[in-house]
N, C-alpha and C. Protein backbone atom coordinates (compact mmCIF):
# COMPACT_ATOMS: atom_id res chain seq x y z
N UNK A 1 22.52 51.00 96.55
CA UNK A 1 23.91 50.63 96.77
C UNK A 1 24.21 50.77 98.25
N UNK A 2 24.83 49.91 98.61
CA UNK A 2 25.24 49.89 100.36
C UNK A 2 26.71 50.01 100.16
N UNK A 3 27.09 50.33 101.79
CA UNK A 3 28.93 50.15 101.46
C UNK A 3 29.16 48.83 101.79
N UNK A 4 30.64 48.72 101.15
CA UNK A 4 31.07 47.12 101.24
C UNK A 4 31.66 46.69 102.93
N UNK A 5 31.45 47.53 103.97
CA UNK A 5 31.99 47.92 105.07
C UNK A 5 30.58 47.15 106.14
N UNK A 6 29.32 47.12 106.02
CA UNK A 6 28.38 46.98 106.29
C UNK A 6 27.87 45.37 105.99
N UNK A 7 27.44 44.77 106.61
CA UNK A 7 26.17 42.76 105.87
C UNK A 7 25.21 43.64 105.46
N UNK A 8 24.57 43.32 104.53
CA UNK A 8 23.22 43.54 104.16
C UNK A 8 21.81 43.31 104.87
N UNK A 9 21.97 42.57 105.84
CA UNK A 9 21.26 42.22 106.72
C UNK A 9 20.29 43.53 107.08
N UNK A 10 20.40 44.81 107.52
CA UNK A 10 19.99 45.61 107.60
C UNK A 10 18.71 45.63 106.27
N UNK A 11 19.66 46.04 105.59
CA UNK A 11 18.15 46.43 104.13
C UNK A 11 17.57 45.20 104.37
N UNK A 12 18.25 43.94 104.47
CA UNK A 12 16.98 42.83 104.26
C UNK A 12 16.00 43.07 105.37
N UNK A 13 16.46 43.21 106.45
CA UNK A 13 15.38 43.38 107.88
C UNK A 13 14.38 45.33 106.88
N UNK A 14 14.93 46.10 106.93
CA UNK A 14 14.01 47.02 106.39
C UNK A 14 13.34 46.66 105.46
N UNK A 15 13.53 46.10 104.02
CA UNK A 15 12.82 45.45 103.31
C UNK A 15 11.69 44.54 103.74
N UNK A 16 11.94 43.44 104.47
CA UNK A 16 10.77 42.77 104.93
C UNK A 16 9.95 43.73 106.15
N UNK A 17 10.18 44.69 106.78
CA UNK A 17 8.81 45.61 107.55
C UNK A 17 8.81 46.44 106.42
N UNK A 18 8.73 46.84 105.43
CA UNK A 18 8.25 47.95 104.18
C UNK A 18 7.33 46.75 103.71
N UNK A 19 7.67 45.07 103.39
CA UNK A 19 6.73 44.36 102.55
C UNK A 19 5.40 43.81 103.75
N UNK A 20 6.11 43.89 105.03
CA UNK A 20 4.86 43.53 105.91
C UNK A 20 3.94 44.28 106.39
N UNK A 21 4.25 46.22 106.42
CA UNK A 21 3.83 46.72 107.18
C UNK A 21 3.48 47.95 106.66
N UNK A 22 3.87 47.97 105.26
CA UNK A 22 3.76 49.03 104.16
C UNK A 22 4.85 49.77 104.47
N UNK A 23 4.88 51.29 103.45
CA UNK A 23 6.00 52.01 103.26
C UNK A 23 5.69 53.02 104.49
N UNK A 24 6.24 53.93 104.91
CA UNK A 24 6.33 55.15 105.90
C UNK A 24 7.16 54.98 106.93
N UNK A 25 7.63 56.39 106.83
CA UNK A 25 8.15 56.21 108.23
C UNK A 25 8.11 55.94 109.42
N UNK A 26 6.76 56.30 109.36
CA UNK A 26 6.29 55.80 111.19
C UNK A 26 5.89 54.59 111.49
N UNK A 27 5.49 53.75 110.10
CA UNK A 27 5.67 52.12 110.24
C UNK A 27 6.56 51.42 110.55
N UNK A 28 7.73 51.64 109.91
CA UNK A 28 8.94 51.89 109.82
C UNK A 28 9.59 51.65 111.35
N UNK A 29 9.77 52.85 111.58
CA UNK A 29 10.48 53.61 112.93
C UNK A 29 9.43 52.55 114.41
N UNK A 30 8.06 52.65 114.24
CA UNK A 30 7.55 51.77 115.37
C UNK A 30 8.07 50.34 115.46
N UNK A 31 8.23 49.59 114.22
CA UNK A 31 8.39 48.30 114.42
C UNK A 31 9.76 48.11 114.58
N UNK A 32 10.84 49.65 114.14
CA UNK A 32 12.13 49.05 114.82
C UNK A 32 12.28 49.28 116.42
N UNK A 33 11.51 50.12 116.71
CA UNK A 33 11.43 50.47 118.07
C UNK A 33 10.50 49.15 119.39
N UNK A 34 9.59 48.73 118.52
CA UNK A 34 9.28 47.88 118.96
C UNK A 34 10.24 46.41 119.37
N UNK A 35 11.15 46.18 118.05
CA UNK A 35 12.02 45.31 118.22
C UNK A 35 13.36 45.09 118.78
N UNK A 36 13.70 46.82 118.88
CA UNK A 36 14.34 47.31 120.58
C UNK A 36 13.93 47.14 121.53
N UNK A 37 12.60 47.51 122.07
CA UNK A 37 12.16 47.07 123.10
C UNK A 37 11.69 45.17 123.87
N UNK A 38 12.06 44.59 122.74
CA UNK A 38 11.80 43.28 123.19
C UNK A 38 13.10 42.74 123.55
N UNK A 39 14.04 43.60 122.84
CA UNK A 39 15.31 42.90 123.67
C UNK A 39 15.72 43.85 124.96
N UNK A 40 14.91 44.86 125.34
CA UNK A 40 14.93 44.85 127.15
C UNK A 40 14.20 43.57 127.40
N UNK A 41 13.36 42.68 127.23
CA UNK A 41 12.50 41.93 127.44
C UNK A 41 13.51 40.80 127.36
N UNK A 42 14.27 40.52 126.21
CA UNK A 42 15.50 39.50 126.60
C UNK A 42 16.39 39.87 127.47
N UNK A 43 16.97 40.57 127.67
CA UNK A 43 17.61 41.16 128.36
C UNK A 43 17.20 40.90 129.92
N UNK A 44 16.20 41.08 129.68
CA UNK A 44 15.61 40.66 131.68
C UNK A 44 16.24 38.99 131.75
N UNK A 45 14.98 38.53 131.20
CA UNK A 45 15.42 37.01 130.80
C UNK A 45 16.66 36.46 131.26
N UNK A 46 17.69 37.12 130.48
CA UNK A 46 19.03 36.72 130.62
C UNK A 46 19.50 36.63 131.96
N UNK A 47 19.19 38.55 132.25
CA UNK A 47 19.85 38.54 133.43
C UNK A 47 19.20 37.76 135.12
N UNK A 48 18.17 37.07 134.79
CA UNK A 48 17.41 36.69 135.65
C UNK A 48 17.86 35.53 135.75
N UNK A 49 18.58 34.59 135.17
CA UNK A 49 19.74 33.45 135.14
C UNK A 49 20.78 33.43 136.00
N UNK A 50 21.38 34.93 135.83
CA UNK A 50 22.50 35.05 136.40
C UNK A 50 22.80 35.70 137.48
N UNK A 51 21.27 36.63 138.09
CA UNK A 51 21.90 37.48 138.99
C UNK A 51 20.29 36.92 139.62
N UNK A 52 19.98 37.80 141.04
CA UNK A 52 18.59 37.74 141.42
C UNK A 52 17.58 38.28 140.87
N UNK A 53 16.11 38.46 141.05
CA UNK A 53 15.06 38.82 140.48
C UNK A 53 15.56 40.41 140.27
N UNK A 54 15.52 40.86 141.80
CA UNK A 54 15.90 42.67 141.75
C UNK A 54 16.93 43.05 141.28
N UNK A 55 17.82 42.31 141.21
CA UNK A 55 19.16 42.51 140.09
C UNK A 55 18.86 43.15 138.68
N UNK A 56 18.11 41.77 138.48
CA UNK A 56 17.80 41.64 136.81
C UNK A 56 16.82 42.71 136.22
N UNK A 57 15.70 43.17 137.12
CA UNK A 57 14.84 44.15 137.15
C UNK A 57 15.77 45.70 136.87
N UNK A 58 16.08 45.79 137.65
CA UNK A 58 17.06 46.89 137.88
C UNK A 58 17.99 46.70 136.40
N UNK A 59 18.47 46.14 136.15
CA UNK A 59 19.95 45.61 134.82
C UNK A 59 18.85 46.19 133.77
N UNK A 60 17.48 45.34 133.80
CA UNK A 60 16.79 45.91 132.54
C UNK A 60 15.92 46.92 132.60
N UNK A 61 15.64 47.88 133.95
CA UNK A 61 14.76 48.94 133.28
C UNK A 61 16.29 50.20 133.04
N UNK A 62 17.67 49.30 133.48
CA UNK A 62 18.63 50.63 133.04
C UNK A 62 19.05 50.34 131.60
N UNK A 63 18.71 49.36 131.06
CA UNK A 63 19.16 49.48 129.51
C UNK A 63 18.42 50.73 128.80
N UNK A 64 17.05 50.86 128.90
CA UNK A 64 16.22 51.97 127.68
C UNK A 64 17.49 53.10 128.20
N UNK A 65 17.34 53.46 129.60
CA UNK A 65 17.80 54.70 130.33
C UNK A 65 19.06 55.41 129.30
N UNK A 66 20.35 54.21 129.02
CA UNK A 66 21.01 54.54 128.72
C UNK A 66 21.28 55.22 126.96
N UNK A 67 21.56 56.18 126.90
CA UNK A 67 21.60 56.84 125.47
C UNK A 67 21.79 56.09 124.47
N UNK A 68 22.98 55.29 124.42
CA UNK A 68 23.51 54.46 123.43
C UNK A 68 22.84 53.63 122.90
N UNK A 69 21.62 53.22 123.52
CA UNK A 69 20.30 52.17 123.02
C UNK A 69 19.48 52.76 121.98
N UNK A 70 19.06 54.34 122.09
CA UNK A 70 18.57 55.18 121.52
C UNK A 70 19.37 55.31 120.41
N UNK A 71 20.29 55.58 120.27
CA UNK A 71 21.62 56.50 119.11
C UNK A 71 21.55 55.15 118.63
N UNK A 72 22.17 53.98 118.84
CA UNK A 72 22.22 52.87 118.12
C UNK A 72 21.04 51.87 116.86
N UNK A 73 19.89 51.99 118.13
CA UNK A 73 18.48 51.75 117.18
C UNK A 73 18.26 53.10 116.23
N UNK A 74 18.28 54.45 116.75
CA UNK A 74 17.71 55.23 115.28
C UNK A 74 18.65 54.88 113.83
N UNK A 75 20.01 54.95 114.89
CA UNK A 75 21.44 55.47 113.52
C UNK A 75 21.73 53.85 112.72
N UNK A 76 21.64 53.20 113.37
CA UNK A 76 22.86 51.57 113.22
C UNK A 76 22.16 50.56 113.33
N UNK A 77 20.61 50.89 113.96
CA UNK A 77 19.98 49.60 114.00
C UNK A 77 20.90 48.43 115.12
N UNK A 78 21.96 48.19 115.44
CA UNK A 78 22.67 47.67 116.26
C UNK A 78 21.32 47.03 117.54
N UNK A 79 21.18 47.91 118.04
CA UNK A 79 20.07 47.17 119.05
C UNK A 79 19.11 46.42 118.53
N UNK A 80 18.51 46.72 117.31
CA UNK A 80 17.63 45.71 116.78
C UNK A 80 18.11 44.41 116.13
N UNK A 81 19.49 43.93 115.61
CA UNK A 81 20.02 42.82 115.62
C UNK A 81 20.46 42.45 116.88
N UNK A 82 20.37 42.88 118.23
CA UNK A 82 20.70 42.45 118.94
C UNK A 82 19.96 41.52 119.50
N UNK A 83 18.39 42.24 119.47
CA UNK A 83 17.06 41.25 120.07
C UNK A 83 16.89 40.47 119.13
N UNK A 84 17.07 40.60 117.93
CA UNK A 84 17.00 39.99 117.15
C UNK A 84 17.84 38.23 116.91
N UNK A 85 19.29 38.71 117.21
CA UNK A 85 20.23 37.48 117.35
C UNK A 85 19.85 36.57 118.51
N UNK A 86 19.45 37.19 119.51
CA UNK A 86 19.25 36.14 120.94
C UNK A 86 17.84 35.61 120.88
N UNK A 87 16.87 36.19 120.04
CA UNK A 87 16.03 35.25 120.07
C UNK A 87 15.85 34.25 119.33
């Protein structure tokens, strides 16, 4: 049961890495972490459009830095629909 406050989107994204990657936590936890880390990887991307090379460099090695990237991917997953939506 989920709350009605929440998309389901979440369990479906956990569901499909439990059917791709087996059950555990540390399967689990790497491939959401992994899929945090590719949106620093969009994230460059982006900002490399809009600002200069050293701009954009700088913009994305301060995303990991900041806490809220961390708290968001363990607790809310939030960062992982994020890389997720822009790609």
């Amino acid at each position: 049961m989920r709350g009605q406050h929440y998309p389901s989107g979440r369990a479906v994204l956990l569901h499909s890495i439990i059917q791709l990657f087996g059950e555990g936590l540390w399967k689990i936890g790497t491939v959401v972490f992994v899929l945090t880390g590719s949106g620093v990887a969009v994230c460059y991307a982006a900002l490399k459009r809009l600002v200069p090379e050293t701009a954009a460099r700088l913009g994305a090695l301060l995303l990991p830095a900041c806490p809220a990237l961390l708290d968001h991917t363990c607790t809310s997953m939030d960062a992982v629909f994020a890389s997720v939506r822009i790609i």
